[in-house]
C-alpha atoms as a PDB file:
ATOM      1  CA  UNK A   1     -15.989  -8.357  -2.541  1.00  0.00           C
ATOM      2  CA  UNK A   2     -18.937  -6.900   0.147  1.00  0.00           C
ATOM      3  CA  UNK A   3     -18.422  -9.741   2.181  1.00  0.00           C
ATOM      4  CA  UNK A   4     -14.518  -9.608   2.281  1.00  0.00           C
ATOM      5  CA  UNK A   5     -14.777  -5.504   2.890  1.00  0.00           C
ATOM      6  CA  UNK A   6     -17.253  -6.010   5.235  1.00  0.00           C
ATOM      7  CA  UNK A   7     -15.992  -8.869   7.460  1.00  0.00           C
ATOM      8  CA  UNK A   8     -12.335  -9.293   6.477  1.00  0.00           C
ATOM      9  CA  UNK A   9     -10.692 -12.329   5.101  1.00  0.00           C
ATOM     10  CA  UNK A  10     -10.664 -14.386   8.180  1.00  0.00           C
ATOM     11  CA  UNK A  11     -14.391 -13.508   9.616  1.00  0.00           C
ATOM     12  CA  UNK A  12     -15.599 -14.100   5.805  1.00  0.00           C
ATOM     13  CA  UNK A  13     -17.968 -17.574   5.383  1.00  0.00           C
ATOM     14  CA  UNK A  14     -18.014 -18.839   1.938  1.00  0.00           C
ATOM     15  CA  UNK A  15     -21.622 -19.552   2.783  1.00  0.00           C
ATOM     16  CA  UNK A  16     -22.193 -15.917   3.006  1.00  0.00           C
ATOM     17  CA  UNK A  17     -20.182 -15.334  -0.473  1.00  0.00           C
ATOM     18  CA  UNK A  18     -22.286 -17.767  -2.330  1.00  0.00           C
ATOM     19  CA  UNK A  19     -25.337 -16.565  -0.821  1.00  0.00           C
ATOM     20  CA  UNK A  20     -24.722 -12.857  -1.669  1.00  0.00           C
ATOM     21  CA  UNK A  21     -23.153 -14.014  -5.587  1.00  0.00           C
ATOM     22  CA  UNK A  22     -26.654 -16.008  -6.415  1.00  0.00           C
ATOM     23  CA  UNK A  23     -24.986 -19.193  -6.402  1.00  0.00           C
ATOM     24  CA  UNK A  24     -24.709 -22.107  -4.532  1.00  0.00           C
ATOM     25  CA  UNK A  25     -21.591 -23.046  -2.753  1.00  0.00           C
ATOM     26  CA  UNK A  26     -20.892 -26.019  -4.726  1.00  0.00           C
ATOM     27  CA  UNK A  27     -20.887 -24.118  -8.189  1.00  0.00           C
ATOM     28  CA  UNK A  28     -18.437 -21.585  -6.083  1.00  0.00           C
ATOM     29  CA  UNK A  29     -16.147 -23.988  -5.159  1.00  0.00           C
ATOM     30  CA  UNK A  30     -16.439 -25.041  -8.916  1.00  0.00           C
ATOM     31  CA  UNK A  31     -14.747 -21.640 -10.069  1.00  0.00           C
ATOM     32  CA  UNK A  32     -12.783 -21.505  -7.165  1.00  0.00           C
ATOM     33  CA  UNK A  33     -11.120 -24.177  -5.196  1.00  0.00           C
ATOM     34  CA  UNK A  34     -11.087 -22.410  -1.654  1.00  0.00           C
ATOM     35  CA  UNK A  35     -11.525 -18.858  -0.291  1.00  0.00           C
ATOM     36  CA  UNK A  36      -8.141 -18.144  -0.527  1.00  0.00           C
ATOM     37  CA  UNK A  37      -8.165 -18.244  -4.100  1.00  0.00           C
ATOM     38  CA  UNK A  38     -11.278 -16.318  -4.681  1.00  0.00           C
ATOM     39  CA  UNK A  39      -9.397 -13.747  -2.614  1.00  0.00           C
ATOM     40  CA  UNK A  40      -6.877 -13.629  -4.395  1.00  0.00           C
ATOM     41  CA  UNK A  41      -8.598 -13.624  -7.694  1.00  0.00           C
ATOM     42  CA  UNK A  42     -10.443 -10.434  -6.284  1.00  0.00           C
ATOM     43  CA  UNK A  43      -6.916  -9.045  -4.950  1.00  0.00           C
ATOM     44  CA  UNK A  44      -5.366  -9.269  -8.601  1.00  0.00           C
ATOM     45  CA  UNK A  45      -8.515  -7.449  -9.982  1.00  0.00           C
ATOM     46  CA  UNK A  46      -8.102  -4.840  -7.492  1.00  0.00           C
ATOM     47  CA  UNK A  47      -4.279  -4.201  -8.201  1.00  0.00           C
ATOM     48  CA  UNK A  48      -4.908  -4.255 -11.857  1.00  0.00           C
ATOM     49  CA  UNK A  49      -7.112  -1.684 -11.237  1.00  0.00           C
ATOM     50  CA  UNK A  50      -4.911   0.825  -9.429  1.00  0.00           C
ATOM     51  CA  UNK A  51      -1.895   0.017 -11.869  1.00  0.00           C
ATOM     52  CA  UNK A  52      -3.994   1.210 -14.601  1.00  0.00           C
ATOM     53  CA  UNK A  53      -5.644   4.102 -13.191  1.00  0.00           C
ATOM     54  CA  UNK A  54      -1.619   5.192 -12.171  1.00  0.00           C
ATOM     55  CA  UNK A  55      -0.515   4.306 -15.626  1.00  0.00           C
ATOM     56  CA  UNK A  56      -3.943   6.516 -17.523  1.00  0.00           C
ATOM     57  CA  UNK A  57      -2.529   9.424 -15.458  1.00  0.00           C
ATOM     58  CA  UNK A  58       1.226   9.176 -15.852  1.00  0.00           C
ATOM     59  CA  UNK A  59       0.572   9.002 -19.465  1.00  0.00           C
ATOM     60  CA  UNK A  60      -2.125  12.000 -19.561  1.00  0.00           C
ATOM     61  CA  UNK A  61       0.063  15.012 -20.087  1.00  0.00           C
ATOM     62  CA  UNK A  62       3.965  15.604 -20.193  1.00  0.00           C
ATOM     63  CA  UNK A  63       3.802  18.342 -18.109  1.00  0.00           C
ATOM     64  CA  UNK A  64       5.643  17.081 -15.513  1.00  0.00           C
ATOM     65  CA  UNK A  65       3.552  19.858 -12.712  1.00  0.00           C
ATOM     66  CA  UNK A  66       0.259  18.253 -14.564  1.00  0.00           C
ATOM     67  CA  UNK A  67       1.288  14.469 -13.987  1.00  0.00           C
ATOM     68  CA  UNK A  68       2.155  14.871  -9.965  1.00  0.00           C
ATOM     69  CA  UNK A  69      -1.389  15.997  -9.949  1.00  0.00           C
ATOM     70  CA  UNK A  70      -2.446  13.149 -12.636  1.00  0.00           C
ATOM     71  CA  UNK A  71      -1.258  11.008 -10.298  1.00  0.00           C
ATOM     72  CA  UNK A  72      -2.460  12.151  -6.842  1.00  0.00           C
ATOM     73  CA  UNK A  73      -6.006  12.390  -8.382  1.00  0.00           C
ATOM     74  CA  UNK A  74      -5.887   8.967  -9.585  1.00  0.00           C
ATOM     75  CA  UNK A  75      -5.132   7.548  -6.109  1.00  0.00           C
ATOM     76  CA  UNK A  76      -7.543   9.875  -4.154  1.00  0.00           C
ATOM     77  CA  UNK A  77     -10.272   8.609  -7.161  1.00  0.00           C
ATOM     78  CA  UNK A  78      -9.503   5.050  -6.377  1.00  0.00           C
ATOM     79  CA  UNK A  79     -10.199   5.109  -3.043  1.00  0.00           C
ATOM     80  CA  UNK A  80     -13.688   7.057  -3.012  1.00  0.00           C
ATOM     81  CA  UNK A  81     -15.147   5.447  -6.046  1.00  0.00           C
ATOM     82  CA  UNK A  82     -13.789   1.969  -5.170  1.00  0.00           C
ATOM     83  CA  UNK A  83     -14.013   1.639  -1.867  1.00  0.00           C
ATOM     84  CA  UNK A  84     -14.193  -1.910  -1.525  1.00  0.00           C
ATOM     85  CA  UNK A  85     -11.399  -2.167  -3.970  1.00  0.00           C
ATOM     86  CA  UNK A  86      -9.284  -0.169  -2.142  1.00  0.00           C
ATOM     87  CA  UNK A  87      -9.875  -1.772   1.200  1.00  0.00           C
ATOM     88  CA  UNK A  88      -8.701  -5.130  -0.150  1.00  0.00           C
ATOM     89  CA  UNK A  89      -5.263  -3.300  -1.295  1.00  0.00           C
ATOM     90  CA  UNK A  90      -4.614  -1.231   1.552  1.00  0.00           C
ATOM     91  CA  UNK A  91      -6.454  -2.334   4.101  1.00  0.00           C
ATOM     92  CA  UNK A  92      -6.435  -5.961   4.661  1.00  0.00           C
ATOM     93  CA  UNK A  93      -6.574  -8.339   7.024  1.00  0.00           C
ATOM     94  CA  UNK A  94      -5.023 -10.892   5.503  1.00  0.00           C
ATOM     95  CA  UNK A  95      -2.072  -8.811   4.258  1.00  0.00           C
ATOM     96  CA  UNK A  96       0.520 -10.898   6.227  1.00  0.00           C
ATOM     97  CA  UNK A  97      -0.022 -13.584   4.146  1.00  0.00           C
ATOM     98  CA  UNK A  98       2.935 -14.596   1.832  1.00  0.00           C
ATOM     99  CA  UNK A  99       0.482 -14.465  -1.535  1.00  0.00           C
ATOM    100  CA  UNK A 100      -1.392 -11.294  -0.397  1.00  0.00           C
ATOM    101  CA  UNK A 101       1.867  -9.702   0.425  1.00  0.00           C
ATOM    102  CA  UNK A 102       3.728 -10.629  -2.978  1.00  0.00           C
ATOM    103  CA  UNK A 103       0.501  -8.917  -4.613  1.00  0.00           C
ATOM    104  CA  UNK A 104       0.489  -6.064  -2.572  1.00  0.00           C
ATOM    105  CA  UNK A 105       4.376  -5.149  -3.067  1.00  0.00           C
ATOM    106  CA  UNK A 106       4.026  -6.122  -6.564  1.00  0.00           C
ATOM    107  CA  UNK A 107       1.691  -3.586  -7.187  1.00  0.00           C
ATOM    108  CA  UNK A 108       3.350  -0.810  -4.855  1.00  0.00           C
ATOM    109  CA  UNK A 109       6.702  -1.883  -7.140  1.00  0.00           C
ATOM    110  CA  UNK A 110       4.802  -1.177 -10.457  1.00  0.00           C
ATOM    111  CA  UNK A 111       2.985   2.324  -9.086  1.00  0.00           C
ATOM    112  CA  UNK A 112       6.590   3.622  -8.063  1.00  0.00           C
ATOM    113  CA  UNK A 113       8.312   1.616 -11.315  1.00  0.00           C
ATOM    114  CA  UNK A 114       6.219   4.362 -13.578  1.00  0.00           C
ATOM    115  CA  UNK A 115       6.611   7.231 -11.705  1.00  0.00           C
ATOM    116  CA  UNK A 116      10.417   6.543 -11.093  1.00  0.00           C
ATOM    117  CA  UNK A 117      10.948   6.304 -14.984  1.00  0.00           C
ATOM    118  CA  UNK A 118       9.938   9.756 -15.420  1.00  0.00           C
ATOM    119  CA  UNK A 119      11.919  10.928 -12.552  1.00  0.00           C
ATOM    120  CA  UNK A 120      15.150   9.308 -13.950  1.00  0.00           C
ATOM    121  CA  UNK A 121      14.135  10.415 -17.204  1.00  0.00           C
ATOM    122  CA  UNK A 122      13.691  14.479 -16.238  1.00  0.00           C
ATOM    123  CA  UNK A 123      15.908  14.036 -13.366  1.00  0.00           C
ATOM    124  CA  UNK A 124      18.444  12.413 -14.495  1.00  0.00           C
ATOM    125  CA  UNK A 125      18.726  10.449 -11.224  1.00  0.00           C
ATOM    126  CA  UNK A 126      20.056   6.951 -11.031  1.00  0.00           C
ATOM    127  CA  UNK A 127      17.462   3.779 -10.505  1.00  0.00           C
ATOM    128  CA  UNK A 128      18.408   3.719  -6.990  1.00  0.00           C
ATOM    129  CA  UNK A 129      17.509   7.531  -5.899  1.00  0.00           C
ATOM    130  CA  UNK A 130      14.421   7.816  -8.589  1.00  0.00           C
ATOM    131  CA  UNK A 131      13.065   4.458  -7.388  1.00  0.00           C
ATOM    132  CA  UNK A 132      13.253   5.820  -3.718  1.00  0.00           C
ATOM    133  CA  UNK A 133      11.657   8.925  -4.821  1.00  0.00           C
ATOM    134  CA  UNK A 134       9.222   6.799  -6.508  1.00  0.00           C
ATOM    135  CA  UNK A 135       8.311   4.844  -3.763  1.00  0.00           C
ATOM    136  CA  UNK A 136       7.725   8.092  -1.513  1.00  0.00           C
ATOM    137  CA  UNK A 137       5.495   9.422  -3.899  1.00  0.00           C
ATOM    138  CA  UNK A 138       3.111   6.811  -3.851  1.00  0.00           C
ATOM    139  CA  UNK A 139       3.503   5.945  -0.002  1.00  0.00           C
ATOM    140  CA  UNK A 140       2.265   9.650   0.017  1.00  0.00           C
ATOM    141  CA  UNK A 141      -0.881   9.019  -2.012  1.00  0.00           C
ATOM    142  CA  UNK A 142      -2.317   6.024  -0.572  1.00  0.00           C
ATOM    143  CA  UNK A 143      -1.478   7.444   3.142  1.00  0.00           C
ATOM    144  CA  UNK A 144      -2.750  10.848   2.202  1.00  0.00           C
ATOM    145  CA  UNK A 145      -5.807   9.247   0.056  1.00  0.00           C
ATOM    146  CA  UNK A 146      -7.038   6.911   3.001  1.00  0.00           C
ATOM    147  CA  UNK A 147      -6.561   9.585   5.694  1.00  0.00           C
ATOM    148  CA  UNK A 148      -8.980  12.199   3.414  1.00  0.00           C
ATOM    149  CA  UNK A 149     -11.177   9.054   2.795  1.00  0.00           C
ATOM    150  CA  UNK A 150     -11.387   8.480   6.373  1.00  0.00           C
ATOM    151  CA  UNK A 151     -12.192  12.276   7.088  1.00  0.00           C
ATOM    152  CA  UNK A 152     -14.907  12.489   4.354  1.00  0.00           C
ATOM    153  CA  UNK A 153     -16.342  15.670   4.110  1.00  0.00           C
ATOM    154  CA  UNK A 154     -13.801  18.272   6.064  1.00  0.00           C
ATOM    155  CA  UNK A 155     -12.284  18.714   2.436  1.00  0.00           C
ATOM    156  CA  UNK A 156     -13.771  18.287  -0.374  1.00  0.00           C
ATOM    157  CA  UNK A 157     -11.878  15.712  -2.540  1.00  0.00           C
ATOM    158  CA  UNK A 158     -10.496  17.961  -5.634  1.00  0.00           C
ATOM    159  CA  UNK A 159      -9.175  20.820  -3.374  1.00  0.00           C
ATOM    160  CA  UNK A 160      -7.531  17.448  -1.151  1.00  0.00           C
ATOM    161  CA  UNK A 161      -6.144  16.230  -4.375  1.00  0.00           C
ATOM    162  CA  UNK A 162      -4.541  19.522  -5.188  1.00  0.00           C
ATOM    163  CA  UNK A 163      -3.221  20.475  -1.714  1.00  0.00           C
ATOM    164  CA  UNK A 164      -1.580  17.112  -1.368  1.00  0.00           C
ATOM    165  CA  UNK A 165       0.057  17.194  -5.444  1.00  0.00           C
ATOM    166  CA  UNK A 166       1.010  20.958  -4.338  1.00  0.00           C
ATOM    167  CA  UNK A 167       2.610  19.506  -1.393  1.00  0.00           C
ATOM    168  CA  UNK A 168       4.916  16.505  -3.315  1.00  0.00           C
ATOM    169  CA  UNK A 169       5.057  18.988  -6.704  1.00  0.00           C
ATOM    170  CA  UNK A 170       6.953  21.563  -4.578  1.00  0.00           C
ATOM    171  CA  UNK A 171       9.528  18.940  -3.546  1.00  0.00           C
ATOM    172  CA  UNK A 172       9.801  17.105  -6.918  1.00  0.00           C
ATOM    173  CA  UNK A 173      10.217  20.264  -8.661  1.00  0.00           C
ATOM    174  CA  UNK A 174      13.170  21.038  -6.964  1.00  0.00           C
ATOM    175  CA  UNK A 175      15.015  18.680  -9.383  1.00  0.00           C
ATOM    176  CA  UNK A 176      16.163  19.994 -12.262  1.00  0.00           C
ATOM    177  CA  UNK A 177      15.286  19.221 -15.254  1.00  0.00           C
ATOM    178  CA  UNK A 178      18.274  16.926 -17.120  1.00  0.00           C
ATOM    179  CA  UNK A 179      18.091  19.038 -20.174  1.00  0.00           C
ATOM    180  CA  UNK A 180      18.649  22.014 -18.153  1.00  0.00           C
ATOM    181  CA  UNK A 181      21.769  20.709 -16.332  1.00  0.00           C
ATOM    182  CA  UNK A 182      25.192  21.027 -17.719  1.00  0.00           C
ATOM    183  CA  UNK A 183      27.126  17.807 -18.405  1.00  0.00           C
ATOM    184  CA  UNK A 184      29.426  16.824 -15.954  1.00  0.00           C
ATOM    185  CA  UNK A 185      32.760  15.296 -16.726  1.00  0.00           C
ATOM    186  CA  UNK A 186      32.215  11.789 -15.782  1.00  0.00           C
ATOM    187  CA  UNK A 187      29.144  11.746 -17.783  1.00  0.00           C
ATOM    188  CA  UNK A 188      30.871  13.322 -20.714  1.00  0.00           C
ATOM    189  CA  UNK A 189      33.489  10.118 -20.242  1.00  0.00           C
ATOM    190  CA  UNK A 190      30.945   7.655 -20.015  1.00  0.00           C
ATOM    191  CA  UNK A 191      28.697   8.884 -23.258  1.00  0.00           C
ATOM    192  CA  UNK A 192      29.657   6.488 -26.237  1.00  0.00           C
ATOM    193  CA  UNK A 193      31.927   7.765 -28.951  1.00  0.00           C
ATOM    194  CA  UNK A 194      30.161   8.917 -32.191  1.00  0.00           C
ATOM    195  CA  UNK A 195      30.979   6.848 -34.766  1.00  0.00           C
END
């Protein structure tokens, strides 16, 4: 992981890896047939990671004003306590390639999957608009998260967190909540018949 952080995929020697894990290169290549693969084993690791820590805060609270912050926390977390983590994910080199790329969507797709659930849920938006939504939302972490990551110290990270959920929490909000809508005709029309 230090080496790929440090030099990037392409500039990374699988002498250098070995050296650094304790190992010698042959018992590296035994585990892993190339460096592609031991990049992408770290890569999967990595996106596992943030999935999780998005999932943990989606799921601590139902307080929808609580969760956008849940949420913006957890990315702005990621990225100063994993640092080398969140290089690999958002800041790669090698991100162009097809496998990399697949990974990197993949986990982009699952972030904004979660958060677009509960947006259709308390929206009640279609898949479409929530999963656009979604997608915004976490385009506005990781942009927002790197830029205060690269700025380290002008903010401090909690009151970053917080202006940045206030931000996305004042345009969220301005959904209403499906319970507190009226039904409309059409949806009246398409509800099943009770039995």
């Amino acid at each position: 992981m230090e080496v790929f952080v440090a030099r990037g995929y392409h500039a990374a020697a699988m002498d250098e890896i070995a050296e650094r894990a304790g190992v010698s290169k042959p018992v590296l290549y035994q585990h892993f047939p190339g460096k592609q693969e031991l990049y992408l084993a770290l890569l999967d690791e990595s996106v596992e990671s943030l999935v999780d820590t998005v999932r943990t805060a989606l799921r601590s609270t139902n307080d929808n004003r609580q969760r956008v912050s849940a949420t913006f926390s957890a990315y702005f977390e990621y990225v100063a306590e994993h640092r080398g983590t969140f290089r690999l994910v958002f800041e790669s080199d090698f991100s162009n390639d097809p496998a990399v790329r697949e990974r990197l969507d993949t986990a982009d797709s699952e972030c904004a999957d979660m958060i677009s659930q509960v947006i259709k849920e308390d929206a009640g938006l279609g898949d479409d608009e929530a999963h656009l939504l979604g997608i915004s939302l976490v385009g506005m972490a990781q942009v927002s998260a790197r830029y205060w990551l690269g700025t380290l110290g002008t903010i401090p990270r909690e009151a970053a967190e917080q202006l940045v959920a206030r931000l996305a929490w004042r345009g969220i909000s301005g959904w209403p909540l499906t319970s507190d809508q009226p039904e409309q005709p059409e949806q009246r029309e398409q509800r099943p018949a009770k039995a």
